[in-house]
N, C-alpha and C. Protein backbone atom coordinates (compact mmCIF):
# COMPACT_ATOMS: atom_id res chain seq x y z
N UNK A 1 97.52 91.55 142.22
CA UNK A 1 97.34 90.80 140.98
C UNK A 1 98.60 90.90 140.13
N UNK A 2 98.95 89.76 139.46
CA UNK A 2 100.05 89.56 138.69
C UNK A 2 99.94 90.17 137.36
N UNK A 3 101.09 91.06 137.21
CA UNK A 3 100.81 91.69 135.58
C UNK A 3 101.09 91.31 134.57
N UNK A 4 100.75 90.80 133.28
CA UNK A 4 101.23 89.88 132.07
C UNK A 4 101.75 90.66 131.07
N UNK A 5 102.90 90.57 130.70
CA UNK A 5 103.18 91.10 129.32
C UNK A 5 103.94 90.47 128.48
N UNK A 6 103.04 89.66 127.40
CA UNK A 6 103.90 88.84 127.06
C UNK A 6 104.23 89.28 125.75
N UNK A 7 105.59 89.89 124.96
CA UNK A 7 105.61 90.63 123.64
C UNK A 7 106.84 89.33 122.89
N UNK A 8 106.14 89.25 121.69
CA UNK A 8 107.54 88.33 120.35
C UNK A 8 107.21 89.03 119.47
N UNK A 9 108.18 88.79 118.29
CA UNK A 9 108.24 89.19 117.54
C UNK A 9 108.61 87.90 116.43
N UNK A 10 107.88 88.04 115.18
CA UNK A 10 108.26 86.73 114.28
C UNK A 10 108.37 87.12 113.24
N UNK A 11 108.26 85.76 111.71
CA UNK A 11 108.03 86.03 110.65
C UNK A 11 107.48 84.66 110.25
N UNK A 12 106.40 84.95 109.21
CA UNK A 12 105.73 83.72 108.78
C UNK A 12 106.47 82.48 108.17
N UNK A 13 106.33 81.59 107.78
CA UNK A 13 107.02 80.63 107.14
C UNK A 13 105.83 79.89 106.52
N UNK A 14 106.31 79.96 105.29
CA UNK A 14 104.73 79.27 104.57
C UNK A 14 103.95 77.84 105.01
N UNK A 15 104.88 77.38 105.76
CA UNK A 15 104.17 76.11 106.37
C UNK A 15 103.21 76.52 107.43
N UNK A 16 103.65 76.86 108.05
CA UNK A 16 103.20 77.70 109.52
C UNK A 16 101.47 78.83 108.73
N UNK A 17 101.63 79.27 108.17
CA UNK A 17 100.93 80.18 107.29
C UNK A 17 99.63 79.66 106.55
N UNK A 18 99.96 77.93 106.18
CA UNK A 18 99.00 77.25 105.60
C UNK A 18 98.21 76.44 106.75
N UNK A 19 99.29 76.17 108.08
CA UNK A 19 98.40 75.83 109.07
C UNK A 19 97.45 77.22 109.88
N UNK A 20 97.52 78.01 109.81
CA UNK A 20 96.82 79.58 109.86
C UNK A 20 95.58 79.48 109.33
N UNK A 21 96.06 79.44 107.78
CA UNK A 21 94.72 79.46 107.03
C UNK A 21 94.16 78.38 107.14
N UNK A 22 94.60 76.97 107.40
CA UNK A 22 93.69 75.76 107.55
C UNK A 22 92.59 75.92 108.95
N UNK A 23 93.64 76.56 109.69
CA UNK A 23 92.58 76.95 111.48
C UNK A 23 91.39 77.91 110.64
N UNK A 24 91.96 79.24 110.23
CA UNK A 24 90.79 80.16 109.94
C UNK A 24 89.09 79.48 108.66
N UNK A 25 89.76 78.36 108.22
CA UNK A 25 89.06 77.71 107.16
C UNK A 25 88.07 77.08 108.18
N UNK A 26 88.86 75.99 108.94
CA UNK A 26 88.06 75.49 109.96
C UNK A 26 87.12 76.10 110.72
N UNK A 27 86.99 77.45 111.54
CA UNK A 27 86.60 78.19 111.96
C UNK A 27 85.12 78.65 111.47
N UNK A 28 85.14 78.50 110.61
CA UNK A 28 84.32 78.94 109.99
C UNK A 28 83.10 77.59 110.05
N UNK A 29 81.78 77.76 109.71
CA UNK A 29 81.02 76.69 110.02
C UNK A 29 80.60 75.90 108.79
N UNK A 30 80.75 76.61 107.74
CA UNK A 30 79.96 76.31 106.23
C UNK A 30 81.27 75.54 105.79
N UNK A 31 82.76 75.84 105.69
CA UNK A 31 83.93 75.42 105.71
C UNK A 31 84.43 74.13 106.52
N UNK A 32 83.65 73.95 107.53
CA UNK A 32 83.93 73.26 108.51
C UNK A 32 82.95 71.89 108.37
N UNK A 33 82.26 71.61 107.80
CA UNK A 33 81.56 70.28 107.24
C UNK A 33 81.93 70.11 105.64
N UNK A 34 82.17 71.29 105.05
CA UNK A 34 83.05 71.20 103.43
C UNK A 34 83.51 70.37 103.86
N UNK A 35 84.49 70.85 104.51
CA UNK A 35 85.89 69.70 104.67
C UNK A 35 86.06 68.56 104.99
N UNK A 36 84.99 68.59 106.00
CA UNK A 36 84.89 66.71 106.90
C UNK A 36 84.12 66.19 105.29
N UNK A 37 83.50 66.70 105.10
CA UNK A 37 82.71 65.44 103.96
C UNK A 37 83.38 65.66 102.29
N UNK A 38 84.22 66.48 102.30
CA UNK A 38 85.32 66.36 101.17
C UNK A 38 85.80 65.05 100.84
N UNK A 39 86.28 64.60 101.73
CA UNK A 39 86.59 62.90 101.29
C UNK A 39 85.95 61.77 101.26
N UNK A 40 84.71 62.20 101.44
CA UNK A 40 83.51 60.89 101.35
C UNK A 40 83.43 61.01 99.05
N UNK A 41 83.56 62.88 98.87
CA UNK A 41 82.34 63.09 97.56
C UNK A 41 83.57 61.85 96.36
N UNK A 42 84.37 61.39 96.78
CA UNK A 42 84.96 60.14 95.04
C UNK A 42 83.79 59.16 96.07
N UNK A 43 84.57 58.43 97.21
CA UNK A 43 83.36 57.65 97.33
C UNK A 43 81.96 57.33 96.65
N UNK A 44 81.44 58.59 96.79
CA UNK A 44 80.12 59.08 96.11
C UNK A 44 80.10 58.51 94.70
N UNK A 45 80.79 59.47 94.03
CA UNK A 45 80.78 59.40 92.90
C UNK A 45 81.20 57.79 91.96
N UNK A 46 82.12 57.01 92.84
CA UNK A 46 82.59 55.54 92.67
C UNK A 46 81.37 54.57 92.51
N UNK A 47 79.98 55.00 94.40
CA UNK A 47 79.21 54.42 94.69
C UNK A 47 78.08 54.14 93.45
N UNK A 48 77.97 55.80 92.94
CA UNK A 48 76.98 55.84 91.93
C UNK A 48 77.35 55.23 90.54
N UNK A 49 78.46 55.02 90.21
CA UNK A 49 78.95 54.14 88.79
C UNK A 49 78.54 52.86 89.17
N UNK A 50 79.08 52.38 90.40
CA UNK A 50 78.74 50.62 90.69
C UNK A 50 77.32 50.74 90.65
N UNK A 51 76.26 51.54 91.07
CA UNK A 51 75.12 51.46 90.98
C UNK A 51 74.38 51.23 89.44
N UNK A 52 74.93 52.26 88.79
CA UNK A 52 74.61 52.89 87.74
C UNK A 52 74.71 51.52 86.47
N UNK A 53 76.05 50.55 86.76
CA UNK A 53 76.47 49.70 86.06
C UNK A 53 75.52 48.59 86.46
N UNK A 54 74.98 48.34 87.46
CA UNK A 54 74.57 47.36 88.17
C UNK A 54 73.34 47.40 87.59
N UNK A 55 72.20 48.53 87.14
CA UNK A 55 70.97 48.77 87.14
C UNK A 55 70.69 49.24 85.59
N UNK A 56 72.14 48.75 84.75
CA UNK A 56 71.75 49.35 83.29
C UNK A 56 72.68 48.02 82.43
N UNK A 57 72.32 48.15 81.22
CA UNK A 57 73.24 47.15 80.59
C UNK A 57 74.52 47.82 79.92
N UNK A 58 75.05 48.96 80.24
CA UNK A 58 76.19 49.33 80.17
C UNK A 58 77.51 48.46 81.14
N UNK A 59 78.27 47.93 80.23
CA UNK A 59 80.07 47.57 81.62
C UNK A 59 79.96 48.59 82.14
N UNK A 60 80.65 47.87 83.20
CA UNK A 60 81.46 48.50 83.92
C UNK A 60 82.44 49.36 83.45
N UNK A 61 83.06 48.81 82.79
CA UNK A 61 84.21 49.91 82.13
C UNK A 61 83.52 50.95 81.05
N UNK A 62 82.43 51.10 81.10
CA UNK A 62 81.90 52.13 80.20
C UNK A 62 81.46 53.43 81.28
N UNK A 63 80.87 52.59 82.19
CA UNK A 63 80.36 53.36 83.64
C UNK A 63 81.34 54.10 84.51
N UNK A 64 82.85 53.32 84.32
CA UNK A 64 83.91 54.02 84.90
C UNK A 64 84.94 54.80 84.23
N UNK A 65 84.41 54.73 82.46
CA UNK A 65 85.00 56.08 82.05
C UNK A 65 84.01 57.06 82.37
N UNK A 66 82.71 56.73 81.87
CA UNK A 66 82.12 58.33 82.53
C UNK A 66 82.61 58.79 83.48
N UNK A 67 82.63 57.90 84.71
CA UNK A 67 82.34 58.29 85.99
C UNK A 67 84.03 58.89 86.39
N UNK A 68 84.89 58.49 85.89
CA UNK A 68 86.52 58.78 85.81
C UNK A 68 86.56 60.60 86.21
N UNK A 69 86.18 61.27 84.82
CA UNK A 69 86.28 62.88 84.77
C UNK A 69 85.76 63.34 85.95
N UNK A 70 84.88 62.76 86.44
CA UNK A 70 84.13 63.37 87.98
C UNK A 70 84.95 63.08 89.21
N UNK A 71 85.30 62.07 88.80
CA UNK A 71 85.93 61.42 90.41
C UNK A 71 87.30 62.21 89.99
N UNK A 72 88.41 62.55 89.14
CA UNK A 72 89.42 62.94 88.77
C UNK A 72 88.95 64.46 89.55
N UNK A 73 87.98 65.45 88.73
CA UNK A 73 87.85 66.72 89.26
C UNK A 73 87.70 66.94 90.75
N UNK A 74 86.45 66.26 91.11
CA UNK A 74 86.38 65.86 92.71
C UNK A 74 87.83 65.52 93.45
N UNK A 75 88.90 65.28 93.11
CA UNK A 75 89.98 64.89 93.78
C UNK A 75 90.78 66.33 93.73
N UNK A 76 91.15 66.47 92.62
CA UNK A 76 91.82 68.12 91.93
C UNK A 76 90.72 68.99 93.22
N UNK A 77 89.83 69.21 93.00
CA UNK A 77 88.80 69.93 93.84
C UNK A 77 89.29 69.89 95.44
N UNK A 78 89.51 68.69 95.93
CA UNK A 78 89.41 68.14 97.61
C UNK A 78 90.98 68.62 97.49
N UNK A 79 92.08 68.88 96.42
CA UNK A 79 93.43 68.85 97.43
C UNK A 79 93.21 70.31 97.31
N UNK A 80 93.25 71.11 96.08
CA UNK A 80 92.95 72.57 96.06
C UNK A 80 92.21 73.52 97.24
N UNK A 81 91.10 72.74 97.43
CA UNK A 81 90.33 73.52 98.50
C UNK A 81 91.03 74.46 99.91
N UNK A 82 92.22 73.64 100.30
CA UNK A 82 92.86 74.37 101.44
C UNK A 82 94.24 75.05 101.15
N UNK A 83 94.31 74.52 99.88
CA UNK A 83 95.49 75.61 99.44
C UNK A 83 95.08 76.95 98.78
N UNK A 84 94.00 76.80 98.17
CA UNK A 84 93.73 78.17 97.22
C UNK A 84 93.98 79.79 97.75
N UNK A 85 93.65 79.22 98.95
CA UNK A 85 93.93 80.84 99.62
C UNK A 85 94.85 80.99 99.38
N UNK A 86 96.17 80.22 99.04
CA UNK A 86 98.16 80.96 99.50
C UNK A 86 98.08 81.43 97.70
N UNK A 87 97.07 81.52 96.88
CA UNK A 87 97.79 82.19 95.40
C UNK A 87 96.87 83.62 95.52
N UNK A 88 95.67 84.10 97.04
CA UNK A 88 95.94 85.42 97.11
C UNK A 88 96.65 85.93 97.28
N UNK A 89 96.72 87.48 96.44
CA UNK A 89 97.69 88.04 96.70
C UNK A 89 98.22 88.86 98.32
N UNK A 90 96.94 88.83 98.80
CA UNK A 90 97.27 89.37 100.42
C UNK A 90 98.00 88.12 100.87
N UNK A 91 97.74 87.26 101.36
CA UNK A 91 98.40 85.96 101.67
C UNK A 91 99.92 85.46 101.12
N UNK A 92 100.14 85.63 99.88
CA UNK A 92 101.48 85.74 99.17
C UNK A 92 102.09 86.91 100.00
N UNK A 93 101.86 88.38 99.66
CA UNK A 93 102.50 89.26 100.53
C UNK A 93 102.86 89.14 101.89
N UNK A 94 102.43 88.35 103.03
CA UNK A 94 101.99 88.20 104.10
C UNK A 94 103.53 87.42 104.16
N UNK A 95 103.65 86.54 103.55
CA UNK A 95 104.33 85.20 104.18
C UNK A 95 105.96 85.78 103.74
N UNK A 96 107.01 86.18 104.89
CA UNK A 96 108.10 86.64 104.67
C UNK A 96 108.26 88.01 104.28
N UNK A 97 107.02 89.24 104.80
CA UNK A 97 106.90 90.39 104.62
C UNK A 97 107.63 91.42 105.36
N UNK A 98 107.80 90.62 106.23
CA UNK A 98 108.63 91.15 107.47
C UNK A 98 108.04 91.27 108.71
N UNK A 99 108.65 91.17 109.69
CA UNK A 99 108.59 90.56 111.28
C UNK A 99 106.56 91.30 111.67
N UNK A 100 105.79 90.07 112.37
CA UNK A 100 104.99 90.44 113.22
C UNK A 100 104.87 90.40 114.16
N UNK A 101 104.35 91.17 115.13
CA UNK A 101 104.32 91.71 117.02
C UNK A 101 103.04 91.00 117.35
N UNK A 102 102.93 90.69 117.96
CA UNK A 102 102.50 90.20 119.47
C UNK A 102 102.42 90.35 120.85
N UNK A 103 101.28 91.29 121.30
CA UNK A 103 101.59 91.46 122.71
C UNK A 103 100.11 91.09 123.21
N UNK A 104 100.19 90.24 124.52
CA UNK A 104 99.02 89.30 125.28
C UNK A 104 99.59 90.38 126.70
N UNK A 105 98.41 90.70 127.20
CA UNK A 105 98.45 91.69 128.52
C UNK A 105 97.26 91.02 128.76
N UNK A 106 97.08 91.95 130.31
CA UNK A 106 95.77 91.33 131.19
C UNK A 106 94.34 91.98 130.12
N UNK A 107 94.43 93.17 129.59
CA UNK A 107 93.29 93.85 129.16
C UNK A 107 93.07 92.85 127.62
N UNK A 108 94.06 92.83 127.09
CA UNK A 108 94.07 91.79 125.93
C UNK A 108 94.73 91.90 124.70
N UNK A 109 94.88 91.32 123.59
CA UNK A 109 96.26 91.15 122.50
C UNK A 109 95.52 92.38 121.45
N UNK A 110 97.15 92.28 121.08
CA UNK A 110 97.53 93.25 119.56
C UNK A 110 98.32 92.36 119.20
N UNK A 111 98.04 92.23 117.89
CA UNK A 111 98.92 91.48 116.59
C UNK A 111 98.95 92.47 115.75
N UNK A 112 100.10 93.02 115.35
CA UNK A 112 100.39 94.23 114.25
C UNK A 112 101.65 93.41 113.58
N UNK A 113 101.24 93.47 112.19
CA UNK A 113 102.05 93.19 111.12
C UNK A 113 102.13 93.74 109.87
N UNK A 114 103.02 93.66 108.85
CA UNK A 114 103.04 94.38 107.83
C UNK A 114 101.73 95.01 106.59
N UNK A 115 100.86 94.19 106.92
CA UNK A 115 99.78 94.23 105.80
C UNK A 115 98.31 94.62 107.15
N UNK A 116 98.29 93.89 107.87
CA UNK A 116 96.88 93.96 108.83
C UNK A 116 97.33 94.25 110.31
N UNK A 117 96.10 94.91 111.13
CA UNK A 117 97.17 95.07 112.38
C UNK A 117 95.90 94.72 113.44
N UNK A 118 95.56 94.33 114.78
CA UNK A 118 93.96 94.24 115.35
C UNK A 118 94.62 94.55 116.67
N UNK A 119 93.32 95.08 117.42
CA UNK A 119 93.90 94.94 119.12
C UNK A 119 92.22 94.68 119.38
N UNK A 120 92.35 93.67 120.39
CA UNK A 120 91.51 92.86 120.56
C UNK A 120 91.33 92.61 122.45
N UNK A 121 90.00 93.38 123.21
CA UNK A 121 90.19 92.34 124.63
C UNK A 121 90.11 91.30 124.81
N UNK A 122 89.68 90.66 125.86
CA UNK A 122 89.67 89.25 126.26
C UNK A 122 88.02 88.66 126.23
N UNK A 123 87.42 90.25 126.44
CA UNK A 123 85.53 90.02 126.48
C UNK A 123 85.27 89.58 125.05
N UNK A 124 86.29 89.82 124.13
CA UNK A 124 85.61 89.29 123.19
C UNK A 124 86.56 88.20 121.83
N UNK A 125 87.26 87.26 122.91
CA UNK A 125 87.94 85.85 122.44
C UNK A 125 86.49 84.86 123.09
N UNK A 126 86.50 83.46 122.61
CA UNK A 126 86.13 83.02 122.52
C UNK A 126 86.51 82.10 123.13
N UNK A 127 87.88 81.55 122.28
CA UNK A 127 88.55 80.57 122.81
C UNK A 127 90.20 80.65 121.87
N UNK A 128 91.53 80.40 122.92
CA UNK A 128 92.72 80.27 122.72
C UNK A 128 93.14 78.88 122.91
N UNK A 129 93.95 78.36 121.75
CA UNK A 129 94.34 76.69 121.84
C UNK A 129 95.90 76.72 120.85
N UNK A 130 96.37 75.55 121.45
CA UNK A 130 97.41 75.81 120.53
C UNK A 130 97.30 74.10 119.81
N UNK A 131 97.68 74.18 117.97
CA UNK A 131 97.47 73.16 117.36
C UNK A 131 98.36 73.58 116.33
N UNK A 132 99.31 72.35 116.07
CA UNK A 132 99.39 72.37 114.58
C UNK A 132 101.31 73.39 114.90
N UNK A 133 101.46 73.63 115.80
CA UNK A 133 102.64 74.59 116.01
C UNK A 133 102.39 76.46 116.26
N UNK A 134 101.07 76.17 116.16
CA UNK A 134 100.36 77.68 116.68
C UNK A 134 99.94 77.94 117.31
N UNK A 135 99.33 79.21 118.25
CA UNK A 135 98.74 79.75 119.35
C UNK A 135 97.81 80.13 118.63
N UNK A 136 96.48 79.68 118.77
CA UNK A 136 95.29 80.25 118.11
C UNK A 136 94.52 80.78 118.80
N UNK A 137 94.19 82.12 118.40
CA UNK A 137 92.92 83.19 119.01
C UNK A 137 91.48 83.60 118.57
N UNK A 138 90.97 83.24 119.05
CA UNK A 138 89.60 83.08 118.23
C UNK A 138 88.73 84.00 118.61
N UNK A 139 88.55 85.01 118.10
CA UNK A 139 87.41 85.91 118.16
C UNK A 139 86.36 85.86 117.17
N UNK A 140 85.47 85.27 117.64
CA UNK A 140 84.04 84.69 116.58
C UNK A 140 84.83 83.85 115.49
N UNK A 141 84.25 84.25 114.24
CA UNK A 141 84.59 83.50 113.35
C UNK A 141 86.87 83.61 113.05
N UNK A 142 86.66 84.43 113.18
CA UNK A 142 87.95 85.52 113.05
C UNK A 142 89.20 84.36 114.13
N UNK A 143 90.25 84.21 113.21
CA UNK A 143 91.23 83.48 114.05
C UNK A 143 92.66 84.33 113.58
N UNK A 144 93.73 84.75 114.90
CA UNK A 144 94.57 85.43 114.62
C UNK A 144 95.76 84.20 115.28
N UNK A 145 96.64 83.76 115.17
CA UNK A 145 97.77 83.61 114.84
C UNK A 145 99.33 83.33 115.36
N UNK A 146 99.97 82.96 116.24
CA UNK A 146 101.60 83.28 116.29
C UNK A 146 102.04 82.21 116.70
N UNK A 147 103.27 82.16 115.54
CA UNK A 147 104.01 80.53 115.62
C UNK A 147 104.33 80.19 117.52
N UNK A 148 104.36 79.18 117.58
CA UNK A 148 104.88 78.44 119.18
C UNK A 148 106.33 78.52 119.36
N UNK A 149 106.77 78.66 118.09
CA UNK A 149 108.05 78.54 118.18
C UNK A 149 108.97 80.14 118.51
N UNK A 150 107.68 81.63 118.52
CA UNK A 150 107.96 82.32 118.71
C UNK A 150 108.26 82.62 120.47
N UNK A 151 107.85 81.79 121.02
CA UNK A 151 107.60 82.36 122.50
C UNK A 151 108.11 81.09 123.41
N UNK A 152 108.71 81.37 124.68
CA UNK A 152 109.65 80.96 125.04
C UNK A 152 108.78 79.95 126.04
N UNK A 153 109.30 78.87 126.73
CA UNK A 153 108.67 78.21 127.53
C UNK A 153 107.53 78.98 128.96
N UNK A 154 108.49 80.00 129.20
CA UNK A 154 108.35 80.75 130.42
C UNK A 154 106.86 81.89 130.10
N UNK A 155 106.98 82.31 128.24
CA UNK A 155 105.91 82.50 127.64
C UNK A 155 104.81 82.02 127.92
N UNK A 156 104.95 80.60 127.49
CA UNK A 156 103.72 80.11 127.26
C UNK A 156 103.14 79.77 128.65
N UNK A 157 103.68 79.55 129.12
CA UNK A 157 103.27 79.09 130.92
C UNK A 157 102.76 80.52 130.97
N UNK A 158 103.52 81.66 131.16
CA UNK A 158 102.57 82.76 131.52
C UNK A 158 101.17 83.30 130.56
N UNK A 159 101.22 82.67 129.51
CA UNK A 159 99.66 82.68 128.13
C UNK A 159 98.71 81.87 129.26
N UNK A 160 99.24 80.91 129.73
CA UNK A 160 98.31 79.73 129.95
C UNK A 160 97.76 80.11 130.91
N UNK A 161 98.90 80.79 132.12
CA UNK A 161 98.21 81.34 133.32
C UNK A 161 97.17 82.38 132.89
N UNK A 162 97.30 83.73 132.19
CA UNK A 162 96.55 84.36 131.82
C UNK A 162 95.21 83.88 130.89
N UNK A 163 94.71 83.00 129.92
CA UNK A 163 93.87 82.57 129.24
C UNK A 163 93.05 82.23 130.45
N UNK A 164 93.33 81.25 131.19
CA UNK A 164 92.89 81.01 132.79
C UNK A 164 91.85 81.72 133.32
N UNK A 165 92.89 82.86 133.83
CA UNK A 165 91.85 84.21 134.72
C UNK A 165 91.47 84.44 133.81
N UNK A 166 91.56 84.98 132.66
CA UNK A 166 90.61 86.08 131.85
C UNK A 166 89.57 85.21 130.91
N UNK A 167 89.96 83.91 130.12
CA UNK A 167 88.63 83.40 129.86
C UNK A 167 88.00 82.20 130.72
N UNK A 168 88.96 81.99 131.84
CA UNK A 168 87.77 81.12 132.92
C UNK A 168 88.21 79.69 132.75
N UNK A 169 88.96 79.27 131.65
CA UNK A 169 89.33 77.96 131.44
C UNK A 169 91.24 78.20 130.80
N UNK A 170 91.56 76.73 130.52
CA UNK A 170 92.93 76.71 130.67
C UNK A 170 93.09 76.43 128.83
N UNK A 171 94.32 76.87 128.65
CA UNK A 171 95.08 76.81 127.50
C UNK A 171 94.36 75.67 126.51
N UNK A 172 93.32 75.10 125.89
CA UNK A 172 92.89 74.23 125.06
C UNK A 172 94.19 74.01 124.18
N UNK A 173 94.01 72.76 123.94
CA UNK A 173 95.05 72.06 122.75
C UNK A 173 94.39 70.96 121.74
């Protein structure tokens, strides 16, 4: 049997960092319909003024100042939602803290970095995909992390071979 050791070493870049937290947001299940129906709620709120105007003798333009402050917050609300995490302060610290490790073996990964560190087998990933410029690791809800740009072609071919044998299917994207 072929032995894997695949070790990088990086550093975050806040772009890279917000696509992190957008995977770990996603991940999540309560987070994960937030988001898809985030851009329906102005809709909503638009639908119910045309209603509202339609079924009362108030204008329209009386119906769409009310209805203005809602649809305004609702928007403020929908862009905020996936940024709010980067003004924690763990997350601020995180991004340019200094270099994080990475090592994928047959038994399974360690990610150790300046603030958090995990070692993790393979019995208990879920599923590995790469999106967005990242290698994502998914243990339950829990998603860990490392830019694409850290690991070399010859890398990733050997991730892919390994994800393979050890979770039974191939590299998801």
């Amino acid at each position: 049997m072929v032995t894997v050791d695949v070790t990088v070493s990086f550093t975050w870049t806040p772009a890279e960092f917000v696509e992190l937290l957008d995977a770990r947001a996603l991940a999540r299940p309560g987070w994960r319909w937030l988001r898809r129906l985030a851009p329906l709620l102005p809709l909503g709120v638009l639908g119910a003024a045309a209603v509202a105007a339609w079924r009362s003798a108030a204008s329209l333009a009386e119906v769409a100042m009310t209805a203005l402050p809602w649809l305004l917050l609702t928007l403020i609300w929908w862009f905020l939602a996936s940024r709010v995490s980067l003004s924690l302060p763990i997350y601020r610290r995180s991004i340019g803290a200094g270099p994080e490790d990475r090592e994928f073996t047959e038994r399974g990964f360690r990610a150790d970095g300046p603030i958090t560190s995990a070692l993790v087998e393979w019995s208990a990933v879920t599923r590995v995909e790469e999106r967005a410029g990242l290698l994502l690791v998914y243990v339950g809800i829990e998603v860990h992390g490392t830019p694409l740009r850290a690991l070399s072609k010859e890398q990733r071919a050997e991730l892919r071979e390994l994800t393979a044998r050890r979770l039974g299917r191939r590299l998801g994207g």
